[in-house]
PDB file of N, CA and C in Angstrom:
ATOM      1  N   UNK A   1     132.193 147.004 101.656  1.00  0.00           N
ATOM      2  CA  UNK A   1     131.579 146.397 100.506  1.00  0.00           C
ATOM      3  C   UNK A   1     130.066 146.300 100.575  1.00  0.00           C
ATOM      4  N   UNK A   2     129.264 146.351 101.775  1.00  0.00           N
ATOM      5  CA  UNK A   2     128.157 146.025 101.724  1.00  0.00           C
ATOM      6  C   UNK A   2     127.042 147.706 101.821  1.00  0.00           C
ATOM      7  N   UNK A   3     126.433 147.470 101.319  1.00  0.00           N
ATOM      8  CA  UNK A   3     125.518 148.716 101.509  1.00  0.00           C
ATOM      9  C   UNK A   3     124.337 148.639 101.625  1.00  0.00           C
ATOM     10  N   UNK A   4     123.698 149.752 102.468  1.00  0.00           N
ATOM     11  CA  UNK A   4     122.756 149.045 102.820  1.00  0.00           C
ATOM     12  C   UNK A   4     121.828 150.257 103.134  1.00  0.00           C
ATOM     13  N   UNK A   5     120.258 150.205 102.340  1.00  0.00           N
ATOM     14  CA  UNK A   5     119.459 151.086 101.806  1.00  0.00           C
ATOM     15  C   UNK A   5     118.384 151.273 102.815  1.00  0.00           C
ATOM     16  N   UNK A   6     118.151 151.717 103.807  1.00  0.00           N
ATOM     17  CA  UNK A   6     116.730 151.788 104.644  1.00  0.00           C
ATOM     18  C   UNK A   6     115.876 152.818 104.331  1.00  0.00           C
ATOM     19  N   UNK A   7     114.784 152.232 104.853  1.00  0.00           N
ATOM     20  CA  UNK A   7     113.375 152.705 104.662  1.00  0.00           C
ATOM     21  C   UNK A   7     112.801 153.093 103.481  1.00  0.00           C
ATOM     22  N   UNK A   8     113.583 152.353 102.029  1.00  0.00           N
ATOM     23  CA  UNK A   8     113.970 151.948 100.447  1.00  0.00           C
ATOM     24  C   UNK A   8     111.685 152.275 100.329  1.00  0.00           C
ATOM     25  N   UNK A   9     111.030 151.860 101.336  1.00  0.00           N
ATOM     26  CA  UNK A   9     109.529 152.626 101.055  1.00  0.00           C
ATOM     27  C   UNK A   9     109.537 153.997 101.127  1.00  0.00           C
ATOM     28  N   UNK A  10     110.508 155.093 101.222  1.00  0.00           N
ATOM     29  CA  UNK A  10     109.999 155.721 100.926  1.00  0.00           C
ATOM     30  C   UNK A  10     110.445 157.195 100.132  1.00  0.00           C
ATOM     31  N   UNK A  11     110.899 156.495  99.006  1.00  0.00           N
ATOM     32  CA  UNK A  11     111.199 156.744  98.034  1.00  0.00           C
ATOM     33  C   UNK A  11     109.906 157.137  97.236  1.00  0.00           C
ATOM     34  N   UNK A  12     109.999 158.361  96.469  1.00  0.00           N
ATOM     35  CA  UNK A  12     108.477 158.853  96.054  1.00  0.00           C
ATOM     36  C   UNK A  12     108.430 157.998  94.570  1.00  0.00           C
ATOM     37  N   UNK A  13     109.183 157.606  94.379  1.00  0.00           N
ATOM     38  CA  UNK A  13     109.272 156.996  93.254  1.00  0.00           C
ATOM     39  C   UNK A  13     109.419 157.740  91.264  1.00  0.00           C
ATOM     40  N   UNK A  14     109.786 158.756  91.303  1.00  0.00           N
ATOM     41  CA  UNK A  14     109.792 159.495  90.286  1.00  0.00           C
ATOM     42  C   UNK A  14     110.539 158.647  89.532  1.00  0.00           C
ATOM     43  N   UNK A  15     110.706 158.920  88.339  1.00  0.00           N
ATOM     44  CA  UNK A  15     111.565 158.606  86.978  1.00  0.00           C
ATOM     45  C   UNK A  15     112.512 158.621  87.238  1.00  0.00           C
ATOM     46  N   UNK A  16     113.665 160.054  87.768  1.00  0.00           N
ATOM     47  CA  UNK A  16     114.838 159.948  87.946  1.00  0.00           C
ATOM     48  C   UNK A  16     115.326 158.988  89.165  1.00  0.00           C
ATOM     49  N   UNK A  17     114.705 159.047  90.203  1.00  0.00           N
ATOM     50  CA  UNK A  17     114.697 158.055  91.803  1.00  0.00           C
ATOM     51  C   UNK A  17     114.977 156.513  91.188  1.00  0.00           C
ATOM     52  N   UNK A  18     114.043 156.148  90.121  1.00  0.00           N
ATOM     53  CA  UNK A  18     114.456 154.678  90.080  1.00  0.00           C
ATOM     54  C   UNK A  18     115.270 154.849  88.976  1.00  0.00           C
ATOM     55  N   UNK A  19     115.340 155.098  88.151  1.00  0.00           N
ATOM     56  CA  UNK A  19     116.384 155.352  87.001  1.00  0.00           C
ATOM     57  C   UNK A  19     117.564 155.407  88.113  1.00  0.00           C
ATOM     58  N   UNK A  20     118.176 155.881  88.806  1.00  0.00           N
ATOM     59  CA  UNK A  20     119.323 155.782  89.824  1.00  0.00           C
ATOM     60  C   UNK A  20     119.489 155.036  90.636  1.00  0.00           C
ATOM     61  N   UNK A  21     118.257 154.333  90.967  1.00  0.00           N
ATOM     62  CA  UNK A  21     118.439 152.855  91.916  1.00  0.00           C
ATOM     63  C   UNK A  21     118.457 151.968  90.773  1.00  0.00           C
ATOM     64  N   UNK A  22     117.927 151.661  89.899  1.00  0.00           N
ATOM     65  CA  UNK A  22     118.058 150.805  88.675  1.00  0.00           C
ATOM     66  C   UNK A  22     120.073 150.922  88.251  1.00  0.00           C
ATOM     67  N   UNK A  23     120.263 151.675  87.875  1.00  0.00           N
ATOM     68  CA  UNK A  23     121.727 151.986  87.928  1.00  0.00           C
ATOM     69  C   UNK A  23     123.037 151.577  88.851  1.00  0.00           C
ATOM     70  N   UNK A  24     122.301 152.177  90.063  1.00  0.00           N
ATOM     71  CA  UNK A  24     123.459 152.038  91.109  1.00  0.00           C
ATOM     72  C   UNK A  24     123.242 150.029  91.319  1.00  0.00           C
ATOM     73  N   UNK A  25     121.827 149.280  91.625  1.00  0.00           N
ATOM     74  CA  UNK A  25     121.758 148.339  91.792  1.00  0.00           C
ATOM     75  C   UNK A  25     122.253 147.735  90.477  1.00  0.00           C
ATOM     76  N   UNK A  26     122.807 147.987  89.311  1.00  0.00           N
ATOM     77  CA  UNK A  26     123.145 146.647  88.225  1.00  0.00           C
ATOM     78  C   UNK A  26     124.716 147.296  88.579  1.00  0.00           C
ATOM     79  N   UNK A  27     124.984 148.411  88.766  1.00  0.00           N
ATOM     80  CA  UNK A  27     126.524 148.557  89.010  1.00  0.00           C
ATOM     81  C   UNK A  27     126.720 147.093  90.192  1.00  0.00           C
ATOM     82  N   UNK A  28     126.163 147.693  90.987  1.00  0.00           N
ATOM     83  CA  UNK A  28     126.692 146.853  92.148  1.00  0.00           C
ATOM     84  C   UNK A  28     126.667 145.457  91.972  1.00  0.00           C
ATOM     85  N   UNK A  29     125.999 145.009  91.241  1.00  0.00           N
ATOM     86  CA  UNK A  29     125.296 143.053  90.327  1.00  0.00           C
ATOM     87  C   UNK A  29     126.381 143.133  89.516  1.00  0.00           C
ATOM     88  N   UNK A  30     126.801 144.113  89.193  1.00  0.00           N
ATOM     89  CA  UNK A  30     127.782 143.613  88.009  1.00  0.00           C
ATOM     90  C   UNK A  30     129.370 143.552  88.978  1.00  0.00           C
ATOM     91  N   UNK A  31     129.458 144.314  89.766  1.00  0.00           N
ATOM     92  CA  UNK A  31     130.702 144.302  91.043  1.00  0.00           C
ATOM     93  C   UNK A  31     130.232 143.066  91.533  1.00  0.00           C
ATOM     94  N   UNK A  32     129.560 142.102  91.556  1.00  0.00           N
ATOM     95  CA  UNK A  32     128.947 141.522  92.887  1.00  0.00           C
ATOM     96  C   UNK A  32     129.352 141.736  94.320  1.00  0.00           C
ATOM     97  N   UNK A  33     128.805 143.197  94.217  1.00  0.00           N
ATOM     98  CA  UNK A  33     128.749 143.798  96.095  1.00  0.00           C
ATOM     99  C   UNK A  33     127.486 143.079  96.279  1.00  0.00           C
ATOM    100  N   UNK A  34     127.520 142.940  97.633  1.00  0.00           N
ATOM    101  CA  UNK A  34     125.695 142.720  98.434  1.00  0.00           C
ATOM    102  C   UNK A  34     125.276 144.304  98.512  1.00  0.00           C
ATOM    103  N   UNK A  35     124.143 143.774  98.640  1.00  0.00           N
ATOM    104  CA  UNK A  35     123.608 145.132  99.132  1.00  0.00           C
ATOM    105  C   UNK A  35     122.029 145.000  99.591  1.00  0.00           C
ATOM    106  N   UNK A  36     121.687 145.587 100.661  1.00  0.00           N
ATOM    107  CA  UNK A  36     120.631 144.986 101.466  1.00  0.00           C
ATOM    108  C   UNK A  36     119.804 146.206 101.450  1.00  0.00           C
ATOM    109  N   UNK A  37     118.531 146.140 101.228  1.00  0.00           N
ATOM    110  CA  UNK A  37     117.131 147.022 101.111  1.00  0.00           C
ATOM    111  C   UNK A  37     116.413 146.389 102.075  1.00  0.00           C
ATOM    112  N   UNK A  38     115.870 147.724 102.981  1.00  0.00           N
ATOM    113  CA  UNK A  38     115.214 147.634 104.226  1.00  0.00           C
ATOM    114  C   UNK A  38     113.731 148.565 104.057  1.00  0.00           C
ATOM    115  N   UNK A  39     112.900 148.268 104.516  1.00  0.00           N
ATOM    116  CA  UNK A  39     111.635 148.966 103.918  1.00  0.00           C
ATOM    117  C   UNK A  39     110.304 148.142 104.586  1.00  0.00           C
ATOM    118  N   UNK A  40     109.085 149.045 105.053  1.00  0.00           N
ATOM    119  CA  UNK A  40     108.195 148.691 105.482  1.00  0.00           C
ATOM    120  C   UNK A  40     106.861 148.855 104.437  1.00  0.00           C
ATOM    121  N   UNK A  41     107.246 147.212 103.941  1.00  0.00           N
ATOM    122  CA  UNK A  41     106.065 147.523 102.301  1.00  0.00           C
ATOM    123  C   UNK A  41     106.323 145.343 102.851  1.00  0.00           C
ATOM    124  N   UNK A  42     105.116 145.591 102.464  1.00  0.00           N
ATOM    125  CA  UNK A  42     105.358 144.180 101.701  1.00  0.00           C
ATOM    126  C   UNK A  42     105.930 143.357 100.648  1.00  0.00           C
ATOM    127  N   UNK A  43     106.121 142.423 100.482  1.00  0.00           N
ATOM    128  CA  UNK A  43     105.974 141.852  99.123  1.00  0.00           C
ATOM    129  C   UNK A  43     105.840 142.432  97.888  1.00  0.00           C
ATOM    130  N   UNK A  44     104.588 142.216  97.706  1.00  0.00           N
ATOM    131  CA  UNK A  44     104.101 142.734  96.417  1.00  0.00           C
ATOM    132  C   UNK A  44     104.130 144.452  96.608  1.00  0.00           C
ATOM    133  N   UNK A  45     104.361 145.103  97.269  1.00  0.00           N
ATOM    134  CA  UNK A  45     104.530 146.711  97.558  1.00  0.00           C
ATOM    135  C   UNK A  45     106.089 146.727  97.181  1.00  0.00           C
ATOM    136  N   UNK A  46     106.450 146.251  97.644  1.00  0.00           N
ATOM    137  CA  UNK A  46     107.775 146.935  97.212  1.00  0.00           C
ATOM    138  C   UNK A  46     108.370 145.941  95.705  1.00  0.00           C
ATOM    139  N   UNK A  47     107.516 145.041  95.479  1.00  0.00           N
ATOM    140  CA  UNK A  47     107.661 144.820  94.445  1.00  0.00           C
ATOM    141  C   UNK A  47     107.508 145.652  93.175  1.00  0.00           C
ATOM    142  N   UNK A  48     106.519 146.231  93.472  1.00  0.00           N
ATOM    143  CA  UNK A  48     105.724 147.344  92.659  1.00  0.00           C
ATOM    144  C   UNK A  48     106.448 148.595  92.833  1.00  0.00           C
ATOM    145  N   UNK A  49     107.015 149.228  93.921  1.00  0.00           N
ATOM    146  CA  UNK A  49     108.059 150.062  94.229  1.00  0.00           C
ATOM    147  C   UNK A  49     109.225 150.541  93.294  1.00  0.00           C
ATOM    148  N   UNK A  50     109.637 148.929  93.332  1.00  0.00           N
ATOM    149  CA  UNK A  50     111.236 148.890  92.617  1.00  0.00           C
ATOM    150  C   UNK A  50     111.520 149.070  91.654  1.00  0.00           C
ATOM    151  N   UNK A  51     110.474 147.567  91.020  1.00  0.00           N
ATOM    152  CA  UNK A  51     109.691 147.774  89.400  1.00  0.00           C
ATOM    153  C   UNK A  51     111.051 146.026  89.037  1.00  0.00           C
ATOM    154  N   UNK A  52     110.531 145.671  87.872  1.00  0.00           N
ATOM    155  CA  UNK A  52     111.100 144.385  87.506  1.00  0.00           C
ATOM    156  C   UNK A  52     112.270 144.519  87.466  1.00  0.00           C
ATOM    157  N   UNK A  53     113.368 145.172  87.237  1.00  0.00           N
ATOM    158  CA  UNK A  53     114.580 145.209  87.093  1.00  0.00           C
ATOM    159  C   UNK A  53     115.592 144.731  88.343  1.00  0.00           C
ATOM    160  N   UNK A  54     114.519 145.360  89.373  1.00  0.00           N
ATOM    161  CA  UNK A  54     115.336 145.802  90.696  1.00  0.00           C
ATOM    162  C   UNK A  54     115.299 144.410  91.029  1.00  0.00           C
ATOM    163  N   UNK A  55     113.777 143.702  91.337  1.00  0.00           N
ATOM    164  CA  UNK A  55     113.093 143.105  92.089  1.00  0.00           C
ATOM    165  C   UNK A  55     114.006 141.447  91.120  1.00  0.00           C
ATOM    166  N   UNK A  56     114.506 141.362  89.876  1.00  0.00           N
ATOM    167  CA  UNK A  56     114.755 140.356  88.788  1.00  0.00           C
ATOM    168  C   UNK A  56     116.147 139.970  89.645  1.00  0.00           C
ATOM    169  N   UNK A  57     116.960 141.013  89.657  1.00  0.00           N
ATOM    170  CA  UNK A  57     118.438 140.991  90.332  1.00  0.00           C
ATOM    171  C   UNK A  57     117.832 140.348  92.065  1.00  0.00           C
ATOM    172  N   UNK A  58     117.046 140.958  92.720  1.00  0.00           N
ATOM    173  CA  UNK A  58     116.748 140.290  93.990  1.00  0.00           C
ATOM    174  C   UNK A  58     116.474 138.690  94.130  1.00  0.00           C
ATOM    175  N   UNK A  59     116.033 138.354  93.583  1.00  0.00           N
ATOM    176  CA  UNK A  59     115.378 136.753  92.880  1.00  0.00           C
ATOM    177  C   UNK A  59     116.139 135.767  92.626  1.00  0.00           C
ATOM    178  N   UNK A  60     117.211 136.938  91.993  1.00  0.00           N
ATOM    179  CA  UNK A  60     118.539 135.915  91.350  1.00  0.00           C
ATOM    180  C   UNK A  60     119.706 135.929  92.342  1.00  0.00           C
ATOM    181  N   UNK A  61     120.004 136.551  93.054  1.00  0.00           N
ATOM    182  CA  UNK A  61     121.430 136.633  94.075  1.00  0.00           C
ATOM    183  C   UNK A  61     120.634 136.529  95.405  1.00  0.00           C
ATOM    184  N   UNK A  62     119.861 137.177  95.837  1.00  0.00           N
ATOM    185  CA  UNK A  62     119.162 137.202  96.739  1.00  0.00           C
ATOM    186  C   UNK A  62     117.807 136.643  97.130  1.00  0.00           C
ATOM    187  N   UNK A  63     117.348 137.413  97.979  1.00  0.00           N
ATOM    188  CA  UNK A  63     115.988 137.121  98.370  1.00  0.00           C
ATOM    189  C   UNK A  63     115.219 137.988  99.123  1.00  0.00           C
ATOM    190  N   UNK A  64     114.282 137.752  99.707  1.00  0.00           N
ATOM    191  CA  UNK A  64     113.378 138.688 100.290  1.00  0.00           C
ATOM    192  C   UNK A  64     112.922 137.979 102.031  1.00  0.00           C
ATOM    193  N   UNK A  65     113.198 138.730 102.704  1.00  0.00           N
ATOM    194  CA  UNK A  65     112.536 138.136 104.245  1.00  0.00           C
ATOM    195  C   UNK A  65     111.658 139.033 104.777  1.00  0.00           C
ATOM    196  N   UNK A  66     110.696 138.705 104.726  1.00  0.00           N
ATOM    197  CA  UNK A  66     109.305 139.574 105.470  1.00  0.00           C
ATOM    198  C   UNK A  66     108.946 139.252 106.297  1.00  0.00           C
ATOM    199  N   UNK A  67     109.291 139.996 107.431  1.00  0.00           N
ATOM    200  CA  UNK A  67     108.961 139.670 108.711  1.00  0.00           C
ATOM    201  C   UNK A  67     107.236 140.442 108.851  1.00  0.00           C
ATOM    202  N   UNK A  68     106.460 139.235 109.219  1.00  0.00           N
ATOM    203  CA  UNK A  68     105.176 139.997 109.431  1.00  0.00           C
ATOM    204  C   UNK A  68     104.518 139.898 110.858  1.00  0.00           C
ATOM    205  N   UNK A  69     104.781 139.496 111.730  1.00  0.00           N
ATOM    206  CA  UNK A  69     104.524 139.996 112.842  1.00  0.00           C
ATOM    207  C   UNK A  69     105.511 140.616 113.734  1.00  0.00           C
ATOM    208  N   UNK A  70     105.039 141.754 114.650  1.00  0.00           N
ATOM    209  CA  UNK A  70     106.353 142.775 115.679  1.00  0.00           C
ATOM    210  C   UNK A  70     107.077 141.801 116.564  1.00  0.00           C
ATOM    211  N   UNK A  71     107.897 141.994 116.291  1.00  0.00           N
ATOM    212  CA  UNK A  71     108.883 141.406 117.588  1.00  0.00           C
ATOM    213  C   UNK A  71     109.071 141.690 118.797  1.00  0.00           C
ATOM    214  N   UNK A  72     108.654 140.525 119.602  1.00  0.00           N
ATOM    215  CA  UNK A  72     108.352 140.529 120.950  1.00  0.00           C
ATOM    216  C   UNK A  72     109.203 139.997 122.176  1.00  0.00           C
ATOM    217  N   UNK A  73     110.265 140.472 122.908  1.00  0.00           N
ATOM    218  CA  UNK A  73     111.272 140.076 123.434  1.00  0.00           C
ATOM    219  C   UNK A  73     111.115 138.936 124.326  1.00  0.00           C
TER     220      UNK A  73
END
């Protein structure tokens, strides 16, 4: 059930690219699957990435964890 999208930065971002993540992510909101996006952008970068649709559904079921400093054992 869970799926799970890495390195979701680097996606070139064309018309059809989010038009199909826009899609596949309200399928899955409307299933309520989870589904977890992994990506080395910030905040506001991958905010801008996704675009409001993506980022509206994240807000509302989810959330965002930004880890900003490397992890150090």
């Amino acid at each position: 059930g869970l799926l799970v999208l890495d390195e979701i930065h680097e996606i070139a971002g064309s018309e059809w690219e989010l038009r199909e993540l826009v899609s596949l992510m309200d399928a899955r909101y409307r299933e309520e699957r989870d589904t977890l996006l992994i990506g080395n952008a910030t905040r506001d970068a991958l905010s801008d990435l996704l675009g409001p649709s993506i980022v509206s559904r994240m807000r509302e079921t989810g959330g965002v964890i930004e880890f900003t400093e490397r992890f150090r054992p």
